[in-house]
PDB file of N, CA and C in Angstrom:
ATOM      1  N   UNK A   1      97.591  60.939  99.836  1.00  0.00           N
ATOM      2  CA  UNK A   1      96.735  60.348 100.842  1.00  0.00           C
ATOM      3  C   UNK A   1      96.895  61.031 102.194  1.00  0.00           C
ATOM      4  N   UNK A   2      98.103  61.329 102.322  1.00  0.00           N
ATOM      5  CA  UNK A   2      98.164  62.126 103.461  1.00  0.00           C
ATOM      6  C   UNK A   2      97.470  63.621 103.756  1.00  0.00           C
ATOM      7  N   UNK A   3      97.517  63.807 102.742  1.00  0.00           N
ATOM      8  CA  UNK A   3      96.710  65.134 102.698  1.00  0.00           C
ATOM      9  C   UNK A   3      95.374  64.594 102.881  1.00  0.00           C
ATOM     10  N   UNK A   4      94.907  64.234 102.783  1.00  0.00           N
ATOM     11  CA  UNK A   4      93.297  63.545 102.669  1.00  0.00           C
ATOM     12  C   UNK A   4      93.279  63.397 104.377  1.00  0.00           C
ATOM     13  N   UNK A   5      94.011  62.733 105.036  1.00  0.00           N
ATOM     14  CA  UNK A   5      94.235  61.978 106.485  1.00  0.00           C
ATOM     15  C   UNK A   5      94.268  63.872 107.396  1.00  0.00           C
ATOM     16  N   UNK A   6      95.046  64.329 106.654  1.00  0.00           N
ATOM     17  CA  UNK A   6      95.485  65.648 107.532  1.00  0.00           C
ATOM     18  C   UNK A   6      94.023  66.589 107.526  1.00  0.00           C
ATOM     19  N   UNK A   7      93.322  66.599 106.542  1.00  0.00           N
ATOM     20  CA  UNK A   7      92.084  67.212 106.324  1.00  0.00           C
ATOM     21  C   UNK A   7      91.446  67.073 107.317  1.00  0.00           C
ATOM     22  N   UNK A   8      90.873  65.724 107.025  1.00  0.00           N
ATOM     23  CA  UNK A   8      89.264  65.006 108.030  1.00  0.00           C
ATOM     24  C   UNK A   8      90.366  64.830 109.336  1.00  0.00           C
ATOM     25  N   UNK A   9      91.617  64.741 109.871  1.00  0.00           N
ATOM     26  CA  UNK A   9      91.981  64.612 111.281  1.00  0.00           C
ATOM     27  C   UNK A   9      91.740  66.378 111.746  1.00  0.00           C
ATOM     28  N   UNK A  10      91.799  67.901 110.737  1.00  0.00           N
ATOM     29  CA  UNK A  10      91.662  68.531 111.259  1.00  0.00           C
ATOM     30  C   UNK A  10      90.501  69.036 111.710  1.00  0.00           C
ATOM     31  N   UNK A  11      89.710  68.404 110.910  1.00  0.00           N
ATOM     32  CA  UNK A  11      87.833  68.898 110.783  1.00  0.00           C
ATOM     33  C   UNK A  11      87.414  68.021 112.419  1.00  0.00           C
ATOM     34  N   UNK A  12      88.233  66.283 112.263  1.00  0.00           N
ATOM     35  CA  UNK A  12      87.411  66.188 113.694  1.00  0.00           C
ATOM     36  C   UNK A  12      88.536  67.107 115.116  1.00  0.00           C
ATOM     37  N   UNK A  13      89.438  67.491 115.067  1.00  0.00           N
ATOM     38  CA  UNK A  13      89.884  68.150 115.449  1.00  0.00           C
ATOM     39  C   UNK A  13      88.990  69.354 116.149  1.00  0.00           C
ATOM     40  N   UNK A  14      88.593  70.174 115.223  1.00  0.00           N
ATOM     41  CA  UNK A  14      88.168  71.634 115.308  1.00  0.00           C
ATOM     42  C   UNK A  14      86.586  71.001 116.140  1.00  0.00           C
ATOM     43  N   UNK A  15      85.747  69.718 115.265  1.00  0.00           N
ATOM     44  CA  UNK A  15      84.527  69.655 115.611  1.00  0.00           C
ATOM     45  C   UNK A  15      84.666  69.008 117.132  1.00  0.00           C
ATOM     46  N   UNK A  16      85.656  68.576 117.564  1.00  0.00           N
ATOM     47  CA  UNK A  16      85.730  68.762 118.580  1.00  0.00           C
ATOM     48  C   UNK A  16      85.562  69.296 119.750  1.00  0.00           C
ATOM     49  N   UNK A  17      86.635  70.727 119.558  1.00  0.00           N
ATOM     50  CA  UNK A  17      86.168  71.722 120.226  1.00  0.00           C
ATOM     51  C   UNK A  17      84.858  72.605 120.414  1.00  0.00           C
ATOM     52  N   UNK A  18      84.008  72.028 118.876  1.00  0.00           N
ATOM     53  CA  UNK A  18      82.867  72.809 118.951  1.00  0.00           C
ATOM     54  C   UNK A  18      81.983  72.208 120.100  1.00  0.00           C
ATOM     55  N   UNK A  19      82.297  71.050 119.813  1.00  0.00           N
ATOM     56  CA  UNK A  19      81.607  70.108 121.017  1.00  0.00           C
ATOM     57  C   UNK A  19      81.854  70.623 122.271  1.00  0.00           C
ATOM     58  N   UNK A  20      83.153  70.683 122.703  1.00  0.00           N
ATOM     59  CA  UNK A  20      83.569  71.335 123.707  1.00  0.00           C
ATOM     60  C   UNK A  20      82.938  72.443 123.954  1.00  0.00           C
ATOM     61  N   UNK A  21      82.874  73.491 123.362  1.00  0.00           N
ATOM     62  CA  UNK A  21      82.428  74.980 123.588  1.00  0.00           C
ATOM     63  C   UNK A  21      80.685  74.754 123.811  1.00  0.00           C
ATOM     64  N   UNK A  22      80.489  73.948 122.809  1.00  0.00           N
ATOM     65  CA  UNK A  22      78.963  73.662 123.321  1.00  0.00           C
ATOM     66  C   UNK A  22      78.755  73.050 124.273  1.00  0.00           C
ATOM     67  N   UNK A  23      79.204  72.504 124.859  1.00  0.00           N
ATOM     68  CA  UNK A  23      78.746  71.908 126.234  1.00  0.00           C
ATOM     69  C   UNK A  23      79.025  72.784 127.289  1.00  0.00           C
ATOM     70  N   UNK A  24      80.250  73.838 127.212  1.00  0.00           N
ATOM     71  CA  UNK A  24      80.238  74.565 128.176  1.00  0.00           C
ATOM     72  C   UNK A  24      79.512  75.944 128.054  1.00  0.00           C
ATOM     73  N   UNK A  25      78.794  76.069 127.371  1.00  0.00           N
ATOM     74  CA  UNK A  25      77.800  77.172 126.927  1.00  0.00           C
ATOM     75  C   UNK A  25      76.277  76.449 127.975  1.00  0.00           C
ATOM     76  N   UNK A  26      76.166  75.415 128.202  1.00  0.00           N
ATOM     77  CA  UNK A  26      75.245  75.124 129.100  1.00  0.00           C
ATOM     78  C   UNK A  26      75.527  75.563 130.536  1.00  0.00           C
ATOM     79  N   UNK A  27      76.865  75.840 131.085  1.00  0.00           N
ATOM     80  CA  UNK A  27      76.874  76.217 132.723  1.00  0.00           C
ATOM     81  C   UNK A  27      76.245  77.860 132.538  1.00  0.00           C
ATOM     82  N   UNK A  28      76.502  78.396 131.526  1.00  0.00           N
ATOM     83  CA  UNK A  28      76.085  79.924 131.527  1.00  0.00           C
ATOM     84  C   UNK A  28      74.705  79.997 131.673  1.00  0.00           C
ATOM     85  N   UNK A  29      73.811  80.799 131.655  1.00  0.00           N
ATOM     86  CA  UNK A  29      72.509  81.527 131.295  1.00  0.00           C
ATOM     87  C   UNK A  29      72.211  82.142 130.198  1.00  0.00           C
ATOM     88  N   UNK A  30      71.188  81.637 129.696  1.00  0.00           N
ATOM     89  CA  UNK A  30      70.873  81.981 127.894  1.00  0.00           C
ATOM     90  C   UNK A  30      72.137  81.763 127.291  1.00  0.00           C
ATOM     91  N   UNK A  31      73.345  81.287 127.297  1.00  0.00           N
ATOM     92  CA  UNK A  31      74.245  81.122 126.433  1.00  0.00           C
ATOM     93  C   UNK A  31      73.616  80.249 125.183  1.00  0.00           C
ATOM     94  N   UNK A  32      73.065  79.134 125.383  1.00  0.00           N
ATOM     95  CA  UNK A  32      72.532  78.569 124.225  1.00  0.00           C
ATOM     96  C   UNK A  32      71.629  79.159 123.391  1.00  0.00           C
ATOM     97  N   UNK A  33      71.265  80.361 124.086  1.00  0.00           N
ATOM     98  CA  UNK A  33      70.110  81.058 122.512  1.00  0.00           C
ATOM     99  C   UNK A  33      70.707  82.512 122.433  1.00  0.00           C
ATOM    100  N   UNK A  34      72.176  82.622 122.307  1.00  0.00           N
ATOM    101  CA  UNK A  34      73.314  83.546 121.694  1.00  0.00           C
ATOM    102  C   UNK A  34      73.049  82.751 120.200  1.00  0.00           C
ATOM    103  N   UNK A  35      73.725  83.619 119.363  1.00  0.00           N
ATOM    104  CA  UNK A  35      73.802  83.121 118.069  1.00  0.00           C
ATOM    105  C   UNK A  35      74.921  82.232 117.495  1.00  0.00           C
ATOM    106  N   UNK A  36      75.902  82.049 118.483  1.00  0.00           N
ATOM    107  CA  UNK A  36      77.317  81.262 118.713  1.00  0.00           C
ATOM    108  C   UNK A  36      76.470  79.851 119.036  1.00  0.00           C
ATOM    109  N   UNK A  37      75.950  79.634 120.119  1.00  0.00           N
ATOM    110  CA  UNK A  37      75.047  78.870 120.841  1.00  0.00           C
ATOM    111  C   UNK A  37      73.883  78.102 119.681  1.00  0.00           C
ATOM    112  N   UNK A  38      73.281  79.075 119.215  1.00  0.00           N
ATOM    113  CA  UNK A  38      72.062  78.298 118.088  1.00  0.00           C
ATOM    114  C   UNK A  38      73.158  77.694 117.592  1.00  0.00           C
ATOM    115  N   UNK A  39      74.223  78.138 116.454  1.00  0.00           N
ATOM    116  CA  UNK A  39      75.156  77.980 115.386  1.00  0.00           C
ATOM    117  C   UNK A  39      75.777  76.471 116.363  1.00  0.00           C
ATOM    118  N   UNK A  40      76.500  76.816 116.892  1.00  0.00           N
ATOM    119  CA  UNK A  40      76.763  75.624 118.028  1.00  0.00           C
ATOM    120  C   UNK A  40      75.459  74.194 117.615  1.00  0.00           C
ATOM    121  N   UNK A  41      74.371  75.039 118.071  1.00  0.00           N
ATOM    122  CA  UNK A  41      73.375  73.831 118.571  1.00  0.00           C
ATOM    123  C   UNK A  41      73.214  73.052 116.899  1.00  0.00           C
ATOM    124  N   UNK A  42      72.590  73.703 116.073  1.00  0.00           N
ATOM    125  CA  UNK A  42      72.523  72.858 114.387  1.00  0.00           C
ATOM    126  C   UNK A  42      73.700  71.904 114.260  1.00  0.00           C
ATOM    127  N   UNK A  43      75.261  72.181 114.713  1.00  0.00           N
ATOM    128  CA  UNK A  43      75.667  71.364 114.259  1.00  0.00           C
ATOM    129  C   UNK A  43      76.425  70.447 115.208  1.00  0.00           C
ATOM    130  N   UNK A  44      75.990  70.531 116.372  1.00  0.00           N
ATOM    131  CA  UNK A  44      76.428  69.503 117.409  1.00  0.00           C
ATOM    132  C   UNK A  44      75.268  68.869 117.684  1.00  0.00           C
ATOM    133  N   UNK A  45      74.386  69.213 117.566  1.00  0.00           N
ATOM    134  CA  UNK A  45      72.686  68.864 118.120  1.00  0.00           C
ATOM    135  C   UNK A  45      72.783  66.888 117.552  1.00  0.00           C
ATOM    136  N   UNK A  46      72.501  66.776 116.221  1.00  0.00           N
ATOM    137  CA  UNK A  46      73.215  65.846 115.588  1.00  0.00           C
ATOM    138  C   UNK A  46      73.914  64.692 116.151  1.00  0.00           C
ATOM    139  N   UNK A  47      74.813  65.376 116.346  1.00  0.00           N
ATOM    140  CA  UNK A  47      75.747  63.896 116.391  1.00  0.00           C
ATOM    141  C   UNK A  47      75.638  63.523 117.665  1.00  0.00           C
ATOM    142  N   UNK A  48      74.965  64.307 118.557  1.00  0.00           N
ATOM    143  CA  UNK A  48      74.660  64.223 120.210  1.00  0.00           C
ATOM    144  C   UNK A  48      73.671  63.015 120.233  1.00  0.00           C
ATOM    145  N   UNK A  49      72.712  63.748 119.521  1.00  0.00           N
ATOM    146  CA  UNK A  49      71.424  62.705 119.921  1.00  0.00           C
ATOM    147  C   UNK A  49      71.345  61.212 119.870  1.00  0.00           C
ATOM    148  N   UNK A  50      72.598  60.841 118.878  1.00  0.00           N
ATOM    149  CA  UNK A  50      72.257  59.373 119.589  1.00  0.00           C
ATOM    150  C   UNK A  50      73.155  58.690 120.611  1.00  0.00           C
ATOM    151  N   UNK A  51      73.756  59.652 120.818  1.00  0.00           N
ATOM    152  CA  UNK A  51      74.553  59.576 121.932  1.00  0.00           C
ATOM    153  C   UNK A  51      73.561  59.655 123.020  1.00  0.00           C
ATOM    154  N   UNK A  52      73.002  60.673 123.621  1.00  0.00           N
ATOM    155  CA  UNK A  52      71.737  60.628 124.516  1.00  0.00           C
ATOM    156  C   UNK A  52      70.538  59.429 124.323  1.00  0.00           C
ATOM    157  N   UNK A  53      70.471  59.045 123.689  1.00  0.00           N
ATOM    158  CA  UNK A  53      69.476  57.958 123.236  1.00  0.00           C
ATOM    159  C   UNK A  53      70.099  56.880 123.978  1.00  0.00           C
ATOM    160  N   UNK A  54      71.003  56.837 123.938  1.00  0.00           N
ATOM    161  CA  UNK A  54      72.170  55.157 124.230  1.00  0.00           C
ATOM    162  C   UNK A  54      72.354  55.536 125.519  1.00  0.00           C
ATOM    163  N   UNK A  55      72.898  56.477 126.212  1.00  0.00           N
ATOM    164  CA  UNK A  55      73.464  56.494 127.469  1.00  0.00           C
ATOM    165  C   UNK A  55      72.390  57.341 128.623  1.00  0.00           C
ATOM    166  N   UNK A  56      72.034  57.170 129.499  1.00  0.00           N
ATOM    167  CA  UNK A  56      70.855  57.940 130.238  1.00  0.00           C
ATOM    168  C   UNK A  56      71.687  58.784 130.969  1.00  0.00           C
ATOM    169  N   UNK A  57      71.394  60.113 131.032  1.00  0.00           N
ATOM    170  CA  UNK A  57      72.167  60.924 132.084  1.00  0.00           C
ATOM    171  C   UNK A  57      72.333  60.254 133.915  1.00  0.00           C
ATOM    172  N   UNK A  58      73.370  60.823 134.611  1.00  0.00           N
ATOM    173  CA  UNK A  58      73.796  60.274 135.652  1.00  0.00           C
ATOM    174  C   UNK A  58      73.106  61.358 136.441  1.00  0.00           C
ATOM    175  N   UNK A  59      71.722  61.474 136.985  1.00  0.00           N
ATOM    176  CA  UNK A  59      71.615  62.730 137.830  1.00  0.00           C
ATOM    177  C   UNK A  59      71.470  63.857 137.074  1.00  0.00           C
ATOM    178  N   UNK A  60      72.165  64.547 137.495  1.00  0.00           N
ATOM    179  CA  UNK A  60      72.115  66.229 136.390  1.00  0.00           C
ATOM    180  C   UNK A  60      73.124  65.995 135.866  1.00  0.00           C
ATOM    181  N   UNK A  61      74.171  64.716 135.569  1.00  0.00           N
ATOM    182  CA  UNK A  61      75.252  65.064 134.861  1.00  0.00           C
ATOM    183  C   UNK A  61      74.963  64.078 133.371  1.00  0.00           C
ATOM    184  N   UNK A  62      75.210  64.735 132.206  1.00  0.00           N
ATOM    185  CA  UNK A  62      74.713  64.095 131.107  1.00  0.00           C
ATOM    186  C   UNK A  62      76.628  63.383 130.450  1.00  0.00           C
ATOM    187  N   UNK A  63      76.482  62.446 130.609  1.00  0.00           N
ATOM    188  CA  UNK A  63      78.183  61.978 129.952  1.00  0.00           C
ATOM    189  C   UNK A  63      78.298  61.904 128.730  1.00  0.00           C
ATOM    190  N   UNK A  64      77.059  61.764 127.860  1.00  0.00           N
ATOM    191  CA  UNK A  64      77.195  61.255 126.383  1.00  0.00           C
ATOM    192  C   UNK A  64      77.750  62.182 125.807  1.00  0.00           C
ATOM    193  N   UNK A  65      78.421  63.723 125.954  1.00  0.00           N
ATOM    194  CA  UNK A  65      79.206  64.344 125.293  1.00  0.00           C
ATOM    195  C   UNK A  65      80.554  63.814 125.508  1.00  0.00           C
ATOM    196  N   UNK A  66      80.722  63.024 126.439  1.00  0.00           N
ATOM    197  CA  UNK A  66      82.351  62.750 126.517  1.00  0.00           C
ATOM    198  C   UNK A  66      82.002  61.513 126.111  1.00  0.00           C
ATOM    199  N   UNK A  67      81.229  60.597 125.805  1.00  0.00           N
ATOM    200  CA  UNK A  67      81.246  59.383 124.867  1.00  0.00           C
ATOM    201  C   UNK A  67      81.538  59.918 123.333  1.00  0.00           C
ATOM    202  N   UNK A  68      80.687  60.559 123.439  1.00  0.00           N
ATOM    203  CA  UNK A  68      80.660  60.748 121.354  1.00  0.00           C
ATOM    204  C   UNK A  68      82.134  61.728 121.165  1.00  0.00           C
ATOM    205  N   UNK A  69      83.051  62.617 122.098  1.00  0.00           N
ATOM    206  CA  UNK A  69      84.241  63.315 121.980  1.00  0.00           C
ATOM    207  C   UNK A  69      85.325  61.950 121.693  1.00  0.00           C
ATOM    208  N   UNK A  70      84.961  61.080 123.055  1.00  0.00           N
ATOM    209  CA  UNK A  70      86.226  59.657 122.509  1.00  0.00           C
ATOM    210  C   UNK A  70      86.167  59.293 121.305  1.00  0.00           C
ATOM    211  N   UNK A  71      84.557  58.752 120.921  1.00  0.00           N
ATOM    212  CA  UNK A  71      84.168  58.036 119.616  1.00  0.00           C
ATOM    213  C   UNK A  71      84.917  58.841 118.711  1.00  0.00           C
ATOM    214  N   UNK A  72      85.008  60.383 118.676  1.00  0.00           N
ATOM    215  CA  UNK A  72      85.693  61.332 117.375  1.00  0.00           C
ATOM    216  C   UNK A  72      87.200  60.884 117.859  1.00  0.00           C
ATOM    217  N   UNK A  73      87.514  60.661 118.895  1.00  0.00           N
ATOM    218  CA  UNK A  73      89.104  60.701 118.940  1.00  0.00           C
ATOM    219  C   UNK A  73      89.319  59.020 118.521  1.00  0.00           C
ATOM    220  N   UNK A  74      88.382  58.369 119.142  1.00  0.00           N
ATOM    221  CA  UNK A  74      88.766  57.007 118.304  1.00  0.00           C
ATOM    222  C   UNK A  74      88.812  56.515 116.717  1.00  0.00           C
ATOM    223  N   UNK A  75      87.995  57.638 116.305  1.00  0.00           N
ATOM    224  CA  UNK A  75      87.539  57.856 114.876  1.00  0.00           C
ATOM    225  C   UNK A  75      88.780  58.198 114.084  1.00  0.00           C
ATOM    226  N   UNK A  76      89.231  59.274 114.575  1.00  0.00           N
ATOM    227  CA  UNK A  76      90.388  59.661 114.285  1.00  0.00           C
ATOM    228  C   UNK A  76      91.818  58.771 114.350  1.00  0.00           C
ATOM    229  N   UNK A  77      92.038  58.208 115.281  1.00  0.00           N
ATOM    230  CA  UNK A  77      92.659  56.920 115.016  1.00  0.00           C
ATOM    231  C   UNK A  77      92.396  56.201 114.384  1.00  0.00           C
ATOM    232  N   UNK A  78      91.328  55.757 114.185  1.00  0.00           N
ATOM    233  CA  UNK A  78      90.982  54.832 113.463  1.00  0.00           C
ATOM    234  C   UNK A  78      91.334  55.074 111.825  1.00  0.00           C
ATOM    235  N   UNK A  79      91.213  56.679 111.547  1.00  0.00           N
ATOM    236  CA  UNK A  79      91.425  56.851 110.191  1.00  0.00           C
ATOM    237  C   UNK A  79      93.217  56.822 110.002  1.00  0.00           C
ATOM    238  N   UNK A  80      93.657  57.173 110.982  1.00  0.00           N
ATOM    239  CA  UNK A  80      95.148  57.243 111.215  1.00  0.00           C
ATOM    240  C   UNK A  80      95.664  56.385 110.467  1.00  0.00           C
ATOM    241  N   UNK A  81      95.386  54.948 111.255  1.00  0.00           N
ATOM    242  CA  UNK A  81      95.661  53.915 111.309  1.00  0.00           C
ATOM    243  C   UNK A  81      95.295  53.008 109.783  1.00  0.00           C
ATOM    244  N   UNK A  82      94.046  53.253 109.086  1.00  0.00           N
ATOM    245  CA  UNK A  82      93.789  53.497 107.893  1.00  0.00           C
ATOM    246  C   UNK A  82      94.339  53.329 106.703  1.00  0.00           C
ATOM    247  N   UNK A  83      95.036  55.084 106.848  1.00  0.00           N
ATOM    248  CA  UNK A  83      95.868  56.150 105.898  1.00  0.00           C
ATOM    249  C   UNK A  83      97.424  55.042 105.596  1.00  0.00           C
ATOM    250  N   UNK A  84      97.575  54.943 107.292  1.00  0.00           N
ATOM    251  CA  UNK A  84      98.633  53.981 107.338  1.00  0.00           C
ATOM    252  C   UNK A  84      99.194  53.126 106.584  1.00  0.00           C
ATOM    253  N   UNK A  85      97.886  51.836 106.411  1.00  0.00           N
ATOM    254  CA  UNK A  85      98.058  50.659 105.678  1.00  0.00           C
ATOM    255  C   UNK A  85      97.519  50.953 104.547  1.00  0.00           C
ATOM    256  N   UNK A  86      96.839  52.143 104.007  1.00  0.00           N
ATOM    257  CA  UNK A  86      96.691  52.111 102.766  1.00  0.00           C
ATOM    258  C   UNK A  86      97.413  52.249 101.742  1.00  0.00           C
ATOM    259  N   UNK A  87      98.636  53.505 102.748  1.00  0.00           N
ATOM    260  CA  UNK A  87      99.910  54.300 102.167  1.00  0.00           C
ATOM    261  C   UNK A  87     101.418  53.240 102.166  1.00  0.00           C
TER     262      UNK A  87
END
């Protein structure tokens, strides 16, 4: 079981950072239509949008990437915690 827990904690792990890297690919110019950037966009695009749906940007600053980053880190606890009482 632990192996199972160590898996999906590393996947939201990594998808994390993709999140990360994609959001900071927006301060650049054309960074988002690099091929890192498209690749980026298919698979963060997703889990963003209903994040943007729920929360309205503040001005020019959009927060729902750092909502849906907690939600993965709460997620991740949450499976923690899980693994825990299952094991």
């Amino acid at each position: 079981m632990y192996t199972l827990y160590s898996v999906l904690s590393t996947l939201i792990y990594f998808y994390s950072w993709g999140l990360i890297i994609y959001i900071l690919l927006s301060w650049f110019p054309n960074a988002k239509e690099s091929a890192i950037g498209q690749l980026l966009a298919r698979i963060c695009e997703p889990y963003l949008d209903p994040f943007r749906k729920i929360i309205p940007p503040l001005g020019m600053i959009d927060i729902s990437p750092i909502v849906a980053i907690l939600v993965l880190r709460l997620a991740d606890g949450g499976l923690k915690q899980l693994f825990l009482w299952i094991a």
